[in-house]
PDB file of N, CA and C in Angstrom:
ATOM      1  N   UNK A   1       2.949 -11.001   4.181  1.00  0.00           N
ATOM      2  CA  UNK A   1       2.128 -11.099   2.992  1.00  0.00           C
ATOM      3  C   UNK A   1       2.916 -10.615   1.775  1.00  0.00           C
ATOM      4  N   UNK A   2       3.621  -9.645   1.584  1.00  0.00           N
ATOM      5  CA  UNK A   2       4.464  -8.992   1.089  1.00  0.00           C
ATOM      6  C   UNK A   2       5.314 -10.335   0.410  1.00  0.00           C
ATOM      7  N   UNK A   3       6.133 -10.630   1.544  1.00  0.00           N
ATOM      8  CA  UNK A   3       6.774 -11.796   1.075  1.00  0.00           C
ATOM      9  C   UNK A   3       6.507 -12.802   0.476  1.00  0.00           C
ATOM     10  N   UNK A   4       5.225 -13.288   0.881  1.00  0.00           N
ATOM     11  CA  UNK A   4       4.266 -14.376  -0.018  1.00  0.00           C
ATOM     12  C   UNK A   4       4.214 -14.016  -1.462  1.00  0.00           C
ATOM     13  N   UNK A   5       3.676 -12.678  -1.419  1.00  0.00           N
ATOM     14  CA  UNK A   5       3.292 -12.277  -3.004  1.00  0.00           C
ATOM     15  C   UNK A   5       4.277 -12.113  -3.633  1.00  0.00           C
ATOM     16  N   UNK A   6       5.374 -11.901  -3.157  1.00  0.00           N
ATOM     17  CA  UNK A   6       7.142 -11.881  -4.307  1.00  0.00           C
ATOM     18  C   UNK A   6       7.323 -10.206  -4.254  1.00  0.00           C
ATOM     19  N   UNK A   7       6.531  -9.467  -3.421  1.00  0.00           N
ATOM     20  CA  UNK A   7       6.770  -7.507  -3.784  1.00  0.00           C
ATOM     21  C   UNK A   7       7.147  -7.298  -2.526  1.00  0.00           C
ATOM     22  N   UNK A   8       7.582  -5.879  -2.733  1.00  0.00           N
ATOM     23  CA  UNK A   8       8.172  -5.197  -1.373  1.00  0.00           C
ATOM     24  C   UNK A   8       7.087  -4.741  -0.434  1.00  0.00           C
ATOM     25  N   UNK A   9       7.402  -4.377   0.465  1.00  0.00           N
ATOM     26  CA  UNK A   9       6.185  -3.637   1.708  1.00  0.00           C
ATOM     27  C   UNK A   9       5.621  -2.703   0.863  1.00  0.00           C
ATOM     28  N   UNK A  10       6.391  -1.580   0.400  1.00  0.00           N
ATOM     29  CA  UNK A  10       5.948  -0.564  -0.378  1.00  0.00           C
ATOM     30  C   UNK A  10       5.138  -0.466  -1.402  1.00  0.00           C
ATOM     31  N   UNK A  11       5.183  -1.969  -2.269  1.00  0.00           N
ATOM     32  CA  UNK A  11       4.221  -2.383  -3.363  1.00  0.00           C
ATOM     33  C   UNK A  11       2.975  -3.070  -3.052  1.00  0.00           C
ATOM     34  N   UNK A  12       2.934  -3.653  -1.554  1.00  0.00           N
ATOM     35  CA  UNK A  12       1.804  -4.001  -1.371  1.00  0.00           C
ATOM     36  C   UNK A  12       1.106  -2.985  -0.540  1.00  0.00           C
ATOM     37  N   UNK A  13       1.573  -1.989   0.013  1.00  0.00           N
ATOM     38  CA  UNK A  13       0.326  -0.367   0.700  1.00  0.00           C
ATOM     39  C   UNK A  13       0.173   0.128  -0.894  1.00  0.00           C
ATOM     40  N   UNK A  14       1.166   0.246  -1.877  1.00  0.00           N
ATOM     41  CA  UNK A  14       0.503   0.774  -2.753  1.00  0.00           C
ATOM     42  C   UNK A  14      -1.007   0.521  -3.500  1.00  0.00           C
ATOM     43  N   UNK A  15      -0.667  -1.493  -3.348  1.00  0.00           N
ATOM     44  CA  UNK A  15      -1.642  -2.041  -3.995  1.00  0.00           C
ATOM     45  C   UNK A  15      -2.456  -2.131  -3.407  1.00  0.00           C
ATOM     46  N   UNK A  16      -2.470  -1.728  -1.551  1.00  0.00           N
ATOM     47  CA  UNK A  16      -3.817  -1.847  -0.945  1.00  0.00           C
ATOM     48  C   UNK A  16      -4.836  -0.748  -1.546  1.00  0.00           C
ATOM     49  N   UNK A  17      -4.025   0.543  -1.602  1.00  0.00           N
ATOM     50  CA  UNK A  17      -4.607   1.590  -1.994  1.00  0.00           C
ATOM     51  C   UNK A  17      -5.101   1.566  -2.998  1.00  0.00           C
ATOM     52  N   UNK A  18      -5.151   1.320  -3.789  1.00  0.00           N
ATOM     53  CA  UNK A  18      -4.915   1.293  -5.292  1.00  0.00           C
ATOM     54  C   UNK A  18      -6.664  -0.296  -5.411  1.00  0.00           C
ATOM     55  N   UNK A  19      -6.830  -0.807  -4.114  1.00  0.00           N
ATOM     56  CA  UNK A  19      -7.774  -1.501  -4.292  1.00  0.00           C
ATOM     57  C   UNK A  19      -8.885  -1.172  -3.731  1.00  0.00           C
ATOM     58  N   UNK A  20      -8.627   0.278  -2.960  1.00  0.00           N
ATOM     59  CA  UNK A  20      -9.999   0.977  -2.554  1.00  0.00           C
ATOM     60  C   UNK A  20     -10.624   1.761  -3.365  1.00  0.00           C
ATOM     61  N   UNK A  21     -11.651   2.415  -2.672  1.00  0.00           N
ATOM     62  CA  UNK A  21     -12.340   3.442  -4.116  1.00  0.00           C
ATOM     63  C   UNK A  21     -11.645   3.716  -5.047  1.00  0.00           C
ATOM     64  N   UNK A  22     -12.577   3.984  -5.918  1.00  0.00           N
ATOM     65  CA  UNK A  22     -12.034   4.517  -7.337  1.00  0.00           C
ATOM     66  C   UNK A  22     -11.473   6.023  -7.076  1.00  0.00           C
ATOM     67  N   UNK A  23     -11.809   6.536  -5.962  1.00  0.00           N
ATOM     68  CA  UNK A  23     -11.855   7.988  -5.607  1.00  0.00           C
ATOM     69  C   UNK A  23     -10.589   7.941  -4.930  1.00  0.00           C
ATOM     70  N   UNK A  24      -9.824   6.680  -4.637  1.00  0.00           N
ATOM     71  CA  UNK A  24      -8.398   7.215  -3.710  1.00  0.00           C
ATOM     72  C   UNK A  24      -7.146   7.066  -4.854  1.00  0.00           C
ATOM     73  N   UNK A  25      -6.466   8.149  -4.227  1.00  0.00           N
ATOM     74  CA  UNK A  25      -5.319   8.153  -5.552  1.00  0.00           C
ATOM     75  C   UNK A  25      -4.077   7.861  -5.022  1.00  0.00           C
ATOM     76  N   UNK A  26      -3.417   7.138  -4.636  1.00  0.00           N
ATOM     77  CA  UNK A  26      -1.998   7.234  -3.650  1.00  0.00           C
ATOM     78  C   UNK A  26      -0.988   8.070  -4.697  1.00  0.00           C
ATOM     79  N   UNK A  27      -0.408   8.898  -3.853  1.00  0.00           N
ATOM     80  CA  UNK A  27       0.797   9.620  -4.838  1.00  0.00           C
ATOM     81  C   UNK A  27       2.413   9.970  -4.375  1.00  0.00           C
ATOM     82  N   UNK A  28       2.530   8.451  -4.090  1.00  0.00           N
ATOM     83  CA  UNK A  28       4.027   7.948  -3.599  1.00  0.00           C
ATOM     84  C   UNK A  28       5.176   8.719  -3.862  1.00  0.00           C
ATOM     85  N   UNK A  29       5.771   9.235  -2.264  1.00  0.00           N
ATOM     86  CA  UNK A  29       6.764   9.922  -2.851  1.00  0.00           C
ATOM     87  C   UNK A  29       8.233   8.979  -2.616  1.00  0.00           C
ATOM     88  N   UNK A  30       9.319   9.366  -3.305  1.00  0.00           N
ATOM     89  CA  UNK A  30      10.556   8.683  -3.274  1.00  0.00           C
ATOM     90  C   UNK A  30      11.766   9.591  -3.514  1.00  0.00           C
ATOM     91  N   UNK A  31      12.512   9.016  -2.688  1.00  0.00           N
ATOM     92  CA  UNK A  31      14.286   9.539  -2.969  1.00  0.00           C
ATOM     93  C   UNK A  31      15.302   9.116  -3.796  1.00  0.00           C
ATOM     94  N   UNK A  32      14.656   8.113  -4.614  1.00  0.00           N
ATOM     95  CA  UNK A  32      15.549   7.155  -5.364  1.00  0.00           C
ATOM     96  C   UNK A  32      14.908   6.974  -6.878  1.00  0.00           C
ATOM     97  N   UNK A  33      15.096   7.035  -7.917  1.00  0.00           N
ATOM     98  CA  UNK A  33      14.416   6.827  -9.078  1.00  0.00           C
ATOM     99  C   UNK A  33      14.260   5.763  -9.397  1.00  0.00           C
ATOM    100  N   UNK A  34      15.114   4.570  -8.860  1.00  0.00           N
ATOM    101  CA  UNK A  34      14.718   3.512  -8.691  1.00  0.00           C
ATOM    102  C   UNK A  34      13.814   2.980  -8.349  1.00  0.00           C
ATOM    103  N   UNK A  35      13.276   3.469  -7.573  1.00  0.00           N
ATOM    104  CA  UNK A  35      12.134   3.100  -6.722  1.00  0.00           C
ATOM    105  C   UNK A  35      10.198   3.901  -7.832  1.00  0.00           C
ATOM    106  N   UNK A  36      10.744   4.288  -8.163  1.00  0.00           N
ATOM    107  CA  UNK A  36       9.696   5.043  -9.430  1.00  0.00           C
ATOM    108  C   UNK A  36       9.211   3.958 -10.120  1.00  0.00           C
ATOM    109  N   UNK A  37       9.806   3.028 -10.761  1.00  0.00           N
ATOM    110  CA  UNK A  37       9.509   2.209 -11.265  1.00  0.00           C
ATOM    111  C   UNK A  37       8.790   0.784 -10.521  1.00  0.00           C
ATOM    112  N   UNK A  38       9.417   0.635  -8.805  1.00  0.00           N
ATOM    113  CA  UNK A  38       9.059  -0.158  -8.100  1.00  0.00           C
ATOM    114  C   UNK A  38       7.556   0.307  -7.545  1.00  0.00           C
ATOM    115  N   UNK A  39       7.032   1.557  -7.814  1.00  0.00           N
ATOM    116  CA  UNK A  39       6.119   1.943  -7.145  1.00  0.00           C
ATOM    117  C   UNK A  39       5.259   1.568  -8.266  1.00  0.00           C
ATOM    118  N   UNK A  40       5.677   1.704  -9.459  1.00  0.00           N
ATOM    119  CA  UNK A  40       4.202   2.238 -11.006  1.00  0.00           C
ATOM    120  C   UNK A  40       3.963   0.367 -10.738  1.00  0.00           C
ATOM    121  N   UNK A  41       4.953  -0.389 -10.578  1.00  0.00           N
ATOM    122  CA  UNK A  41       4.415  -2.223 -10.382  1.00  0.00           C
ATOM    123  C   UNK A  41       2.925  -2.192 -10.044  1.00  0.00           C
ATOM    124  N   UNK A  42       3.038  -1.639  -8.851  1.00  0.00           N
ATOM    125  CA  UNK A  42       1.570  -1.706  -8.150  1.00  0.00           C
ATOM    126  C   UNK A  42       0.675  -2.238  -8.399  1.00  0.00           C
ATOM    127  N   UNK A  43       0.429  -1.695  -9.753  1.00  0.00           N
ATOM    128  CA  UNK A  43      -1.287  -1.791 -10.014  1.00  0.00           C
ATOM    129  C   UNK A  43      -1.013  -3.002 -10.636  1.00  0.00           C
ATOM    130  N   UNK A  44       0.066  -3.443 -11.076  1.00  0.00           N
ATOM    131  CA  UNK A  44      -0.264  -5.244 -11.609  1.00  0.00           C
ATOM    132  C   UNK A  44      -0.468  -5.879 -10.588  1.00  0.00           C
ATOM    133  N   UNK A  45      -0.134  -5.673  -9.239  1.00  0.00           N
ATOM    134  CA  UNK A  45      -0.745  -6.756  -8.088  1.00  0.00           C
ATOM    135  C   UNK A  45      -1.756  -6.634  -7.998  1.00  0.00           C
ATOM    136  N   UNK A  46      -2.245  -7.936  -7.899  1.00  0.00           N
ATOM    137  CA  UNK A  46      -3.634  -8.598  -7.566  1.00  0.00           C
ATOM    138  C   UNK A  46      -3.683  -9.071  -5.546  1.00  0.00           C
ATOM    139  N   UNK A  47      -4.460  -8.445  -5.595  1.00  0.00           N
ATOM    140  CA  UNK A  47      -4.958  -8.680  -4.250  1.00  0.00           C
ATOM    141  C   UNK A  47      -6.355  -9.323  -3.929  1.00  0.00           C
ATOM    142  N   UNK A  48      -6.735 -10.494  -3.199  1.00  0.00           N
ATOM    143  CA  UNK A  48      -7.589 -11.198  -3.444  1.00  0.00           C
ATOM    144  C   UNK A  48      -8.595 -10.810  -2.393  1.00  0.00           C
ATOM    145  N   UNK A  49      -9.618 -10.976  -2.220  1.00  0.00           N
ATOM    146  CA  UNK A  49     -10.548 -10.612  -1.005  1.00  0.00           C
ATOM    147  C   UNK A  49     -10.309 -10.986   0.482  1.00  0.00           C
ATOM    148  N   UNK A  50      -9.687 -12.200   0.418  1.00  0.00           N
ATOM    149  CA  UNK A  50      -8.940 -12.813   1.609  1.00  0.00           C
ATOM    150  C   UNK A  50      -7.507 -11.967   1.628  1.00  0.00           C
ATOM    151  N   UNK A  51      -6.918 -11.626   0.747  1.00  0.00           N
ATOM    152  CA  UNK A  51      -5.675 -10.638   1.138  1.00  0.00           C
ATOM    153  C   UNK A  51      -6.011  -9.448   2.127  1.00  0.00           C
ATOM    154  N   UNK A  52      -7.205  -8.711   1.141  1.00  0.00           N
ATOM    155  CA  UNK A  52      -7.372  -6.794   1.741  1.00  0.00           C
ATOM    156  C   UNK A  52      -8.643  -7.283   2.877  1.00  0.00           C
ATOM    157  N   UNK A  53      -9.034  -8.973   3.162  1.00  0.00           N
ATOM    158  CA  UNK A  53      -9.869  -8.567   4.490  1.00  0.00           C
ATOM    159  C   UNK A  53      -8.250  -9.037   5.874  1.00  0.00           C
ATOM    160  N   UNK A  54      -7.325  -9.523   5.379  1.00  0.00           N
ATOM    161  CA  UNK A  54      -6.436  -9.793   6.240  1.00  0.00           C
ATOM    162  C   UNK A  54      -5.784  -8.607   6.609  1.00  0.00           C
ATOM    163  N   UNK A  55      -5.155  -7.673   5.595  1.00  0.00           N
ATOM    164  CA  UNK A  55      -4.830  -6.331   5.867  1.00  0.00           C
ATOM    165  C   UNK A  55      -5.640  -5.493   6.867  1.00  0.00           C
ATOM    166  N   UNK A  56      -6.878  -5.769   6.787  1.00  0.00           N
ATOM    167  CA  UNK A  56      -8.090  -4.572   7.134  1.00  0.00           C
ATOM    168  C   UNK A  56      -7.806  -5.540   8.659  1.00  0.00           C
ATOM    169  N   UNK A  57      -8.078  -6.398   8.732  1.00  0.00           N
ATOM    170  CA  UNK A  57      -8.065  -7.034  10.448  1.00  0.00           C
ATOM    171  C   UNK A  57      -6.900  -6.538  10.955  1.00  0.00           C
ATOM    172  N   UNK A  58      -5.256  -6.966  10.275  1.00  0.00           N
ATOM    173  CA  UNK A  58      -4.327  -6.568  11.233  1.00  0.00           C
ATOM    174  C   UNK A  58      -4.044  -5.400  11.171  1.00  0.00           C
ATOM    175  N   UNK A  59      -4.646  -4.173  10.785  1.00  0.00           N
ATOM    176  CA  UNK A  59      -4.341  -2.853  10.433  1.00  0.00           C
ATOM    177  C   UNK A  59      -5.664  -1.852   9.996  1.00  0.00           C
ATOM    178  N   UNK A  60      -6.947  -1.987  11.497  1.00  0.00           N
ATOM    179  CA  UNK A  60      -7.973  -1.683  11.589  1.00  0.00           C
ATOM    180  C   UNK A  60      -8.001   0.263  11.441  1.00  0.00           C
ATOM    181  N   UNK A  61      -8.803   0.614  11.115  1.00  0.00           N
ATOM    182  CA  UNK A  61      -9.509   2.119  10.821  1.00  0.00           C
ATOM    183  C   UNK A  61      -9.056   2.346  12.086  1.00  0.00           C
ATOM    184  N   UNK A  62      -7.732   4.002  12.175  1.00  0.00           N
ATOM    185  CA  UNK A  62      -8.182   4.395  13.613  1.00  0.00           C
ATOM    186  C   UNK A  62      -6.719   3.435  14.275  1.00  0.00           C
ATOM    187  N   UNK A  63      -6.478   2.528  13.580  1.00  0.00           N
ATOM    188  CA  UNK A  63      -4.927   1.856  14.137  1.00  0.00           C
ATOM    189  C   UNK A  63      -4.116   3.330  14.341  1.00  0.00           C
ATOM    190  N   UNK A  64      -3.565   3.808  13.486  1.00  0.00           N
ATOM    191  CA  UNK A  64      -2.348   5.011  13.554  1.00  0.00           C
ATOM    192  C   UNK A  64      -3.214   6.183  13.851  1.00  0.00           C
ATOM    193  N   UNK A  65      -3.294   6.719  14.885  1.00  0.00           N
ATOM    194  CA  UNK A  65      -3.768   7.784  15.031  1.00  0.00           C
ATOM    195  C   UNK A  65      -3.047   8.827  16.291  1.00  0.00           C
ATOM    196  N   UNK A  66      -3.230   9.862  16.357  1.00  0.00           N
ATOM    197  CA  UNK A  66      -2.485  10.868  17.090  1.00  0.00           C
ATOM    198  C   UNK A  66      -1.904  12.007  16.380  1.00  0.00           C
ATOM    199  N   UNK A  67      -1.047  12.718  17.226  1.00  0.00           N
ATOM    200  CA  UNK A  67      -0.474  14.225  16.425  1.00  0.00           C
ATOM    201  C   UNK A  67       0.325  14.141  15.327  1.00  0.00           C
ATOM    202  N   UNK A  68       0.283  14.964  14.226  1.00  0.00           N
ATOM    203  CA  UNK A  68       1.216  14.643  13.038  1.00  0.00           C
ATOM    204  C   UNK A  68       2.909  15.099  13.265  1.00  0.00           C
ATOM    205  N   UNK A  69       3.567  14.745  13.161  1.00  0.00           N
ATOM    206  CA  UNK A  69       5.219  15.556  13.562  1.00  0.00           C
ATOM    207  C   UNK A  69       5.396  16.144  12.476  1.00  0.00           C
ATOM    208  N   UNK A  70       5.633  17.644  12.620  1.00  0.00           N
ATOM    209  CA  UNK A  70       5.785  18.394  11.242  1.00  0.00           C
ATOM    210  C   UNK A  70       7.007  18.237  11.180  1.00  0.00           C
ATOM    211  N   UNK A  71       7.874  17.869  10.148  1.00  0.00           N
ATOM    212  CA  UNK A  71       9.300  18.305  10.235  1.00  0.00           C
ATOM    213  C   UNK A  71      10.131  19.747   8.907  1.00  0.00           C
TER     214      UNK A  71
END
């Protein structure tokens, strides 16, 4: 999907986030300052209802779950 839309993996979890409640805030971290600028993109993607119900099917509530690895 990523690829379809012309953005990186990273710009489209941003933009998933970024299309839920008004109450979720994603606050992306990075090693590269480059990437600062690839992250603020975000919110210009448009994600369509058929996009975030395709996300939500292949990447259901409860998909990633288990112990956190502290490092």
């Amino acid at each position: 999907m990523a690829k379809t839309l012309n953005v990186s993996t990273a710009q489209l979890s941003l933009a998933w986030l970024l299309h839920q409640d008004k109450q979720i805030v994603p606050i992306p971290g990075t090693r590269k300052i480059a990437r600062i600028d690839e992250n603020a993109t975000a919110v210009d993607i448009t994600l369509t209802n058929e996009h975030l119900a395709e996300i939500n099917r292949l990447f259901p509530i409860g998909l990633a779950s288990g112990k956190t690895l502290l490092v």
